[in-house]
Protein backbone atom coordinates (compact mmCIF):
# COMPACT_ATOMS: atom_id res chain seq x y z
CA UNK A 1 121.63 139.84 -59.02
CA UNK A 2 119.13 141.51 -56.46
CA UNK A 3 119.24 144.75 -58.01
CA UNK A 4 118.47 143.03 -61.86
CA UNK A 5 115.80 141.74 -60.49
CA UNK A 6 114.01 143.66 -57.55
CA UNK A 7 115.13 147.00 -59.07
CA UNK A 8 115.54 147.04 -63.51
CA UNK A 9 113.42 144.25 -64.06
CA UNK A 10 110.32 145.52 -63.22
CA UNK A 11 110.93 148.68 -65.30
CA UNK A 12 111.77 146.56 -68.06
CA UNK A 13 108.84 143.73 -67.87
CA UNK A 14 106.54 147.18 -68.33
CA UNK A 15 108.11 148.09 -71.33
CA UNK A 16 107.86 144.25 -72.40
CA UNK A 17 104.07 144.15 -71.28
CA UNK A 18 103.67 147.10 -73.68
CA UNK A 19 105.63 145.25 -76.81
CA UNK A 20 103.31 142.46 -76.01
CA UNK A 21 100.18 143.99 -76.27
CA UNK A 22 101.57 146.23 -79.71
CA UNK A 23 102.55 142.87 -80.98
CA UNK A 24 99.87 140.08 -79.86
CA UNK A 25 97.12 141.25 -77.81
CA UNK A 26 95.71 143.51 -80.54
CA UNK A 27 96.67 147.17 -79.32
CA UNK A 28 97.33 149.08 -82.38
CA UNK A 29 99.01 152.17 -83.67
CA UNK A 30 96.61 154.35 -82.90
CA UNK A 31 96.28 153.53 -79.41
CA UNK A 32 99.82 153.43 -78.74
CA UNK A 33 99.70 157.14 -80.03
CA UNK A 34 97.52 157.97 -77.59
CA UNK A 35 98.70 156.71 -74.94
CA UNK A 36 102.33 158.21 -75.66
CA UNK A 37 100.70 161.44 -76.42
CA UNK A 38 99.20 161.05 -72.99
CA UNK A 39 102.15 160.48 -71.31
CA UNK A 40 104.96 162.54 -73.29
CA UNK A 41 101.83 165.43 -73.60
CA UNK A 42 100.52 165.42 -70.09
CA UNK A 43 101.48 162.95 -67.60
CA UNK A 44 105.28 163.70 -68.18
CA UNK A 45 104.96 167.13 -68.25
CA UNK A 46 102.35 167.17 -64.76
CA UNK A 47 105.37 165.31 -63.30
CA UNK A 48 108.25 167.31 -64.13
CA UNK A 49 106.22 170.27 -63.01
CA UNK A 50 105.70 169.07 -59.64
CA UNK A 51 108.81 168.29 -59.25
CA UNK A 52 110.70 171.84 -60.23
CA UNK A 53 107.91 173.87 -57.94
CA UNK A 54 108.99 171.68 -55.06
CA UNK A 55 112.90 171.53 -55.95
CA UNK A 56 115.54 173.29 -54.13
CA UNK A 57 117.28 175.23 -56.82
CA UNK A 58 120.18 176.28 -54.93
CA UNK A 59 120.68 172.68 -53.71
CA UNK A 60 120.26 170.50 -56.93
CA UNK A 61 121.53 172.93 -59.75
CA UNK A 62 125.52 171.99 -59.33
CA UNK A 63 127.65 173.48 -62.37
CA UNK A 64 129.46 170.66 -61.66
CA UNK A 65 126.79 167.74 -61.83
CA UNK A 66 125.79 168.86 -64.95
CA UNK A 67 128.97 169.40 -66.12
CA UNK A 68 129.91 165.89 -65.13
CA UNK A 69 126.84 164.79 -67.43
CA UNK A 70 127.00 166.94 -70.29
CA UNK A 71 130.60 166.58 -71.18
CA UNK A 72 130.03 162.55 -71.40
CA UNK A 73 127.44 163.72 -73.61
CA UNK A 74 128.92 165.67 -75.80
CA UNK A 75 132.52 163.50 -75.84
CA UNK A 76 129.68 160.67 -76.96
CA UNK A 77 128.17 162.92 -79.71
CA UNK A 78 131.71 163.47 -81.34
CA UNK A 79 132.34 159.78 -80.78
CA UNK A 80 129.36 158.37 -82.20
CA UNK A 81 129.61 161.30 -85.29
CA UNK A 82 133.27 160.99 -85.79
CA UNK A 83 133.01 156.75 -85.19
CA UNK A 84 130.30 156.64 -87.93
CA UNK A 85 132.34 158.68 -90.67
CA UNK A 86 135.63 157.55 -90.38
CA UNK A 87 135.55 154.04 -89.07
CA UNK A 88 132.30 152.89 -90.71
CA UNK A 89 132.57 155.31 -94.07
CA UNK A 90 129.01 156.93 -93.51
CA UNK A 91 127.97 160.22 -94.76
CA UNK A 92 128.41 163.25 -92.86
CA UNK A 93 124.54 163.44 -92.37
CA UNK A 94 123.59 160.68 -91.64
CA UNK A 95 127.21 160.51 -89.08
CA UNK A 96 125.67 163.55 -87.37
CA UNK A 97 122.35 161.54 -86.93
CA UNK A 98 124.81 158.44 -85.29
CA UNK A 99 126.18 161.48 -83.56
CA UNK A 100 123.06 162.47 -82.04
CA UNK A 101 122.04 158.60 -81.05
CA UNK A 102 124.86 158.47 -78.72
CA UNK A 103 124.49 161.99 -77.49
CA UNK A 104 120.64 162.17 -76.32
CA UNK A 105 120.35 159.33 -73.00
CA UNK A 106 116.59 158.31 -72.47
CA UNK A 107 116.74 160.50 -69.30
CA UNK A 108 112.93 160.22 -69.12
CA UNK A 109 111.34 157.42 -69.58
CA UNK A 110 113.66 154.94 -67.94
CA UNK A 111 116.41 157.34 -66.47
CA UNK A 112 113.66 158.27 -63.63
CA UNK A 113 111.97 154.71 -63.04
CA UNK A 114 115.21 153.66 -62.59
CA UNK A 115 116.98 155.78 -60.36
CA UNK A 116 113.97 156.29 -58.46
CA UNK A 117 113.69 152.07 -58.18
CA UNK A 118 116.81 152.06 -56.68
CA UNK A 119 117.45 155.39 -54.42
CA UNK A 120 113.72 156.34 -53.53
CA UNK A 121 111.94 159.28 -55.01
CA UNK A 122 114.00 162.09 -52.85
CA UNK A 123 116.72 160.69 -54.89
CA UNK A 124 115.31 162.28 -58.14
CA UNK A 125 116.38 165.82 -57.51
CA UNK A 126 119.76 166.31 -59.92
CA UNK A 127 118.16 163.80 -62.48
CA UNK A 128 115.61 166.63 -62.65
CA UNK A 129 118.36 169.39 -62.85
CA UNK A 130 119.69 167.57 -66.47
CA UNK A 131 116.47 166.90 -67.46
CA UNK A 132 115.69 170.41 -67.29
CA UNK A 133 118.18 171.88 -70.36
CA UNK A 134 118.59 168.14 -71.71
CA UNK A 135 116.29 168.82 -74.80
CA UNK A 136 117.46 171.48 -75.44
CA UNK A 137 120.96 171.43 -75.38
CA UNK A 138 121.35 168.06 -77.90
CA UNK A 139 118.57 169.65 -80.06
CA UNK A 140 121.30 172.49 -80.18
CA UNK A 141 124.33 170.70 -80.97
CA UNK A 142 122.39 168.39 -83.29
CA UNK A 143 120.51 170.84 -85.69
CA UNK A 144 123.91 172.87 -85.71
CA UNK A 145 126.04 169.77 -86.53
CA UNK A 146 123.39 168.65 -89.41
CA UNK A 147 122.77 171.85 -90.48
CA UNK A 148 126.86 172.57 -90.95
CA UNK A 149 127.42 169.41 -92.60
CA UNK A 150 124.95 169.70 -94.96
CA UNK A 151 124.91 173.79 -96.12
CA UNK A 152 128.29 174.66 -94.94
CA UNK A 153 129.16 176.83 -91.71
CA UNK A 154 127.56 179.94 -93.69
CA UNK A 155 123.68 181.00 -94.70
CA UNK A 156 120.91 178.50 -93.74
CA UNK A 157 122.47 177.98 -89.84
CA UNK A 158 119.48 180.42 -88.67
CA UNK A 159 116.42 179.45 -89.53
CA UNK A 160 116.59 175.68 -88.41
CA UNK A 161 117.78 176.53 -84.93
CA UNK A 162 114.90 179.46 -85.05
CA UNK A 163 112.28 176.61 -85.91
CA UNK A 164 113.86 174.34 -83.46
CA UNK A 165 113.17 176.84 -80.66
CA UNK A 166 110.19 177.55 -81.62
CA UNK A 167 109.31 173.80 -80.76
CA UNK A 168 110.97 173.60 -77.76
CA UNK A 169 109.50 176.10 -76.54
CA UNK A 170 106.00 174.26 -77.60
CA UNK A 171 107.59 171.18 -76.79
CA UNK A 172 105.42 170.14 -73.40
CA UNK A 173 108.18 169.02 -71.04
CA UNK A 174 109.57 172.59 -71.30
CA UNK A 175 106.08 174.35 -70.27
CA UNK A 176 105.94 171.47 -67.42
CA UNK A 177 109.58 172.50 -66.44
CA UNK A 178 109.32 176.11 -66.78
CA UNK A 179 105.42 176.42 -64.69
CA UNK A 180 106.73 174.38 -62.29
CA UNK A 181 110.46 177.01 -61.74
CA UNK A 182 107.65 179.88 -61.99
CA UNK A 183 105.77 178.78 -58.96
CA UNK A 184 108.98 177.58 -57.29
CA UNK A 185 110.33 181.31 -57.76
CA UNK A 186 107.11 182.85 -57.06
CA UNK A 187 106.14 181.01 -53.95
CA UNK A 188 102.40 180.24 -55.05
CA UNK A 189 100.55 178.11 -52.98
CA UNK A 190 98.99 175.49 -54.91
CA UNK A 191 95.60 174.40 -53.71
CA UNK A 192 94.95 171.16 -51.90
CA UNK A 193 92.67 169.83 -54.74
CA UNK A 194 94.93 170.90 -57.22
CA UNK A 195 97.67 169.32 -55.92
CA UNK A 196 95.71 166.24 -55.45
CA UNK A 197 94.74 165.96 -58.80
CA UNK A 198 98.61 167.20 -60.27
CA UNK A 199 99.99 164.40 -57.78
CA UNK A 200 97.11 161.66 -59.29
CA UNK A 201 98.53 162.27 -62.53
CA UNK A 202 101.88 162.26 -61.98
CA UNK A 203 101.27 158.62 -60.45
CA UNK A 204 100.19 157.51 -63.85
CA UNK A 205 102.85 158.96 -65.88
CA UNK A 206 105.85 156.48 -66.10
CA UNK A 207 104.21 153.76 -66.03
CA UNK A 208 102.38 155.13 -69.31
CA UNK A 209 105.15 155.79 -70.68
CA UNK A 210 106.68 152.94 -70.16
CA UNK A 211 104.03 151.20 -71.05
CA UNK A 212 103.66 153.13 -74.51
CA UNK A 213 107.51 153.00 -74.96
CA UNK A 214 107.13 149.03 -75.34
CA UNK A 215 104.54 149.58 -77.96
CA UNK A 216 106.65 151.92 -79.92
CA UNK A 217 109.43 149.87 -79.82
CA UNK A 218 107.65 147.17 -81.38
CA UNK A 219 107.35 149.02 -84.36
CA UNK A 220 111.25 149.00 -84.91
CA UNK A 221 112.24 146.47 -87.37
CA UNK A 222 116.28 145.32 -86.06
CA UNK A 223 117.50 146.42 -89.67
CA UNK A 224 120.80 148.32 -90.96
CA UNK A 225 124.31 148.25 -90.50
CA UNK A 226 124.99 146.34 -87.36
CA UNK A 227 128.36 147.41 -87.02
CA UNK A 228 127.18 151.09 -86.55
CA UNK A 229 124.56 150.00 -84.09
CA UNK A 230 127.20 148.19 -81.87
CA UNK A 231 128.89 151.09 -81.88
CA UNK A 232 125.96 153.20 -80.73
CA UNK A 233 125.62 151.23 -77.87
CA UNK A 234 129.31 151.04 -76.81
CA UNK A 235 129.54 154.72 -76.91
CA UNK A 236 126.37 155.79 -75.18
CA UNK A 237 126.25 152.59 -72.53
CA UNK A 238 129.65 152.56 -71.33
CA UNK A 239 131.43 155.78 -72.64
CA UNK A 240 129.17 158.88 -71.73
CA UNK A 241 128.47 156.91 -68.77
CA UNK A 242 132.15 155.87 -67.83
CA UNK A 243 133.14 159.66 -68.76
CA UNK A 244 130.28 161.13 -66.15
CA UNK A 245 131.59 158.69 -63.31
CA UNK A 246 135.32 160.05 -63.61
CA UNK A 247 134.54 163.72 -63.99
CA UNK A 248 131.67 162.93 -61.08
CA UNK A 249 134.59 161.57 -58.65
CA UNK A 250 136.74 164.56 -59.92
CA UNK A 251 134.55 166.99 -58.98
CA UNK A 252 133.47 165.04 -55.85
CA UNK A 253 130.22 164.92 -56.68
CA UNK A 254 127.86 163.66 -53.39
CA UNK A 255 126.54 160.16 -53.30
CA UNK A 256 123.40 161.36 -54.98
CA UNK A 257 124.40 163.73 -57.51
CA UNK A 258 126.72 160.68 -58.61
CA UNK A 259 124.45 158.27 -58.91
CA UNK A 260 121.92 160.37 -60.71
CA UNK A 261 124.37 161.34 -63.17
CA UNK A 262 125.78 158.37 -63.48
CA UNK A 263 122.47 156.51 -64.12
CA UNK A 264 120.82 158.73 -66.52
CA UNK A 265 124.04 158.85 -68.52
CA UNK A 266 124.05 154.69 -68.76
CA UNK A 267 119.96 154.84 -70.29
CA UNK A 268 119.93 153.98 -74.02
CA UNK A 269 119.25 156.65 -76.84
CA UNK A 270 115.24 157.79 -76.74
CA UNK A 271 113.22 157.73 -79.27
CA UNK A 272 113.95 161.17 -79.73
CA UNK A 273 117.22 159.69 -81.68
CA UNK A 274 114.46 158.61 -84.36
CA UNK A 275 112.52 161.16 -84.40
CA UNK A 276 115.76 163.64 -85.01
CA UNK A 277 117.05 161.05 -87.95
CA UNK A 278 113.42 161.13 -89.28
CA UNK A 279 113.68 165.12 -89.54
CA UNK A 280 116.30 165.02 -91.69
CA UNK A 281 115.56 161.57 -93.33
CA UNK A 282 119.11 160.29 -92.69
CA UNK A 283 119.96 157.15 -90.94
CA UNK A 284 116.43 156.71 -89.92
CA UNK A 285 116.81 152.47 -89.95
CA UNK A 286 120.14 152.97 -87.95
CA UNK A 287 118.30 154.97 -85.47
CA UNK A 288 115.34 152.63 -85.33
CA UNK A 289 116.99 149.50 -84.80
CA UNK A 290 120.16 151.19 -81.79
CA UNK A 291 116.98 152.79 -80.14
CA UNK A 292 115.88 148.93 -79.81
CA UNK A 293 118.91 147.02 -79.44
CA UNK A 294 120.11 149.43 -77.10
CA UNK A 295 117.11 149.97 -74.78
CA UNK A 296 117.35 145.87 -74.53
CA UNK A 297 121.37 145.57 -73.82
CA UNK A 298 120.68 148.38 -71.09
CA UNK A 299 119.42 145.65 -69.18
CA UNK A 300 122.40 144.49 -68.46
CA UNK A 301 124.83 147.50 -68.59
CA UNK A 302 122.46 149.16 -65.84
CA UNK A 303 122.64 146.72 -63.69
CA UNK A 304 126.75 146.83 -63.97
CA UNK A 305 126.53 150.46 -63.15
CA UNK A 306 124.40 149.91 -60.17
CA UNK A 307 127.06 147.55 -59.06
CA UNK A 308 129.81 149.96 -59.77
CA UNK A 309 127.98 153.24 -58.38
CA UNK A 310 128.68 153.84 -54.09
């Protein structure tokens, strides 16, 4: 009970202080946009690129912490896209769009606050190794899954995995990530002021997020198939995270790297899950409402985790 309350429920009333304000105190779409384009645009980014220039690379990139993570994510993709077609009778779309629910964990905006709430900020080091290639690689597996199901294994694979890099490598989190290796490589000294000013906006970010995440959420309407949605949040709240913990002990992970792993895996699907349904206009109410449903139930299920985790 301690850790509910002196270590998820803060994160948690912040995202409820946000819902609040979306949905009674008069904050309104267009300043929830800005502050998540603040946040996801800047803040975030400013954040995860002070944190890879002052990483140790050879220290926190483990094959085997990330393959701990990644193949609970991927054994939850085929779950959640295999689940959806043959137990529920969805379409392959919009069961590649399920798919990628229970494949892409919320590693950002709650997977940090989180771990870093309940092992201290030098615990954020391998969170910030999967966050590194996590956009990436479900991006990669989703667009080819989609693009497969819908035009075959042939022509028309190219070009949406060509635009899709394109925006990844737009995408802000991956300039933050990639500046922030550059100077780790290079050795640069940042300036005093400059790292002043990088360090008072990295204060800000999560709890913008947050913040922001709360008002977005309010715009989710719980709608759609129900079943699917409980499903959703079996798969990516206790499978990828159950998978992560046993490969993690396999590979004897340290204390850290297993509790990072372990943690991000157990955050509900981000609203990148929308966003990737809303692409391809498949499953887009699914989407809306597990982002919701889950991101509440992960009160709970986190909390187990923490209890379960050395």
């Amino acid at each position: 009970m301690p850790a509910l309350i002196n270590i998820i429920l803060p994160v948690f009333l912040v995202i409820g202080f946000g819902y609040l304000a979306r949905w009674k105190l008069g904050l309104n779409d267009n300043a929830v946009d800005g502050l998540m384009k603040f946040a996801q645009n800047f803040a975030v980014p400013i954040l995860l690129f002070r944190a890879m220039s002052q990483i140790d690379l050879g220290e926190t990139f483990d094959v085997r912490l990330l393959a701990s993570f990644y193949a609970g994510a991927i054994l939850g993709f085929f779950a959640g896209l295999l689940g959806a077609r043959f137990l529920f009778g969805r379409p392959w779309p919009d069961s590649v769009a399920i798919g990628f629910a229970t494949l892409f964990s919320n590693a950002v905006l709650l997977g940090l606050p989180i771990t870093e709430r309940a092992y201290g900020t030098d615990a954020l080091g391998p969170n910030f190794a999967i966050i590194s290639i996590h956009a990436p690689t479900c991006y990669l597996i989703g667009v080819t899954a989609m693009e497969i199901v819908r035009n075959g294994s042939g022509g028309g694979l190219l070009r949406p995995l060509v635009s899709v890099t394109k925006s990844m490598v737009r995408n802000p989190l991956v300039i933050g990530i990639v500046l922030g290796l550059a100077v780790n490589l290079s050795g640069v000294i940042i300036p005093q002021p400059v790292s002043d000013a990088v360090n008072l906006v990295a204060a800000a970010a999560l709890p913008a997020a947050l913040f922001g995440l709360g008002g977005v959420l309010c715009s989710y309407k719980p709608e759609g198939d129900l079943r699917v949605v409980a499903w959703i949040m079996l798969v990516a709240l206790v499978l990828h995270p159950a998978v992560t913990w046993t490969l993690g002990t396999a590979f004897s992970l340290s204390t850290g790297q297993l509790r990072s792993a372990v943690l991000t895996a157990s955050m509900a699907p981000g609203v990148n899950a929308f966003l990737f349904a809303s692409m391809y206009n498949v499953g887009k109410r699914v989407a809306a409402t597990a982002v919701l449903a889950a991101t509440a139930s992960s009160l709970v299920t986190i909390w187990v985790w923490l209890h379960i985790l050395p």
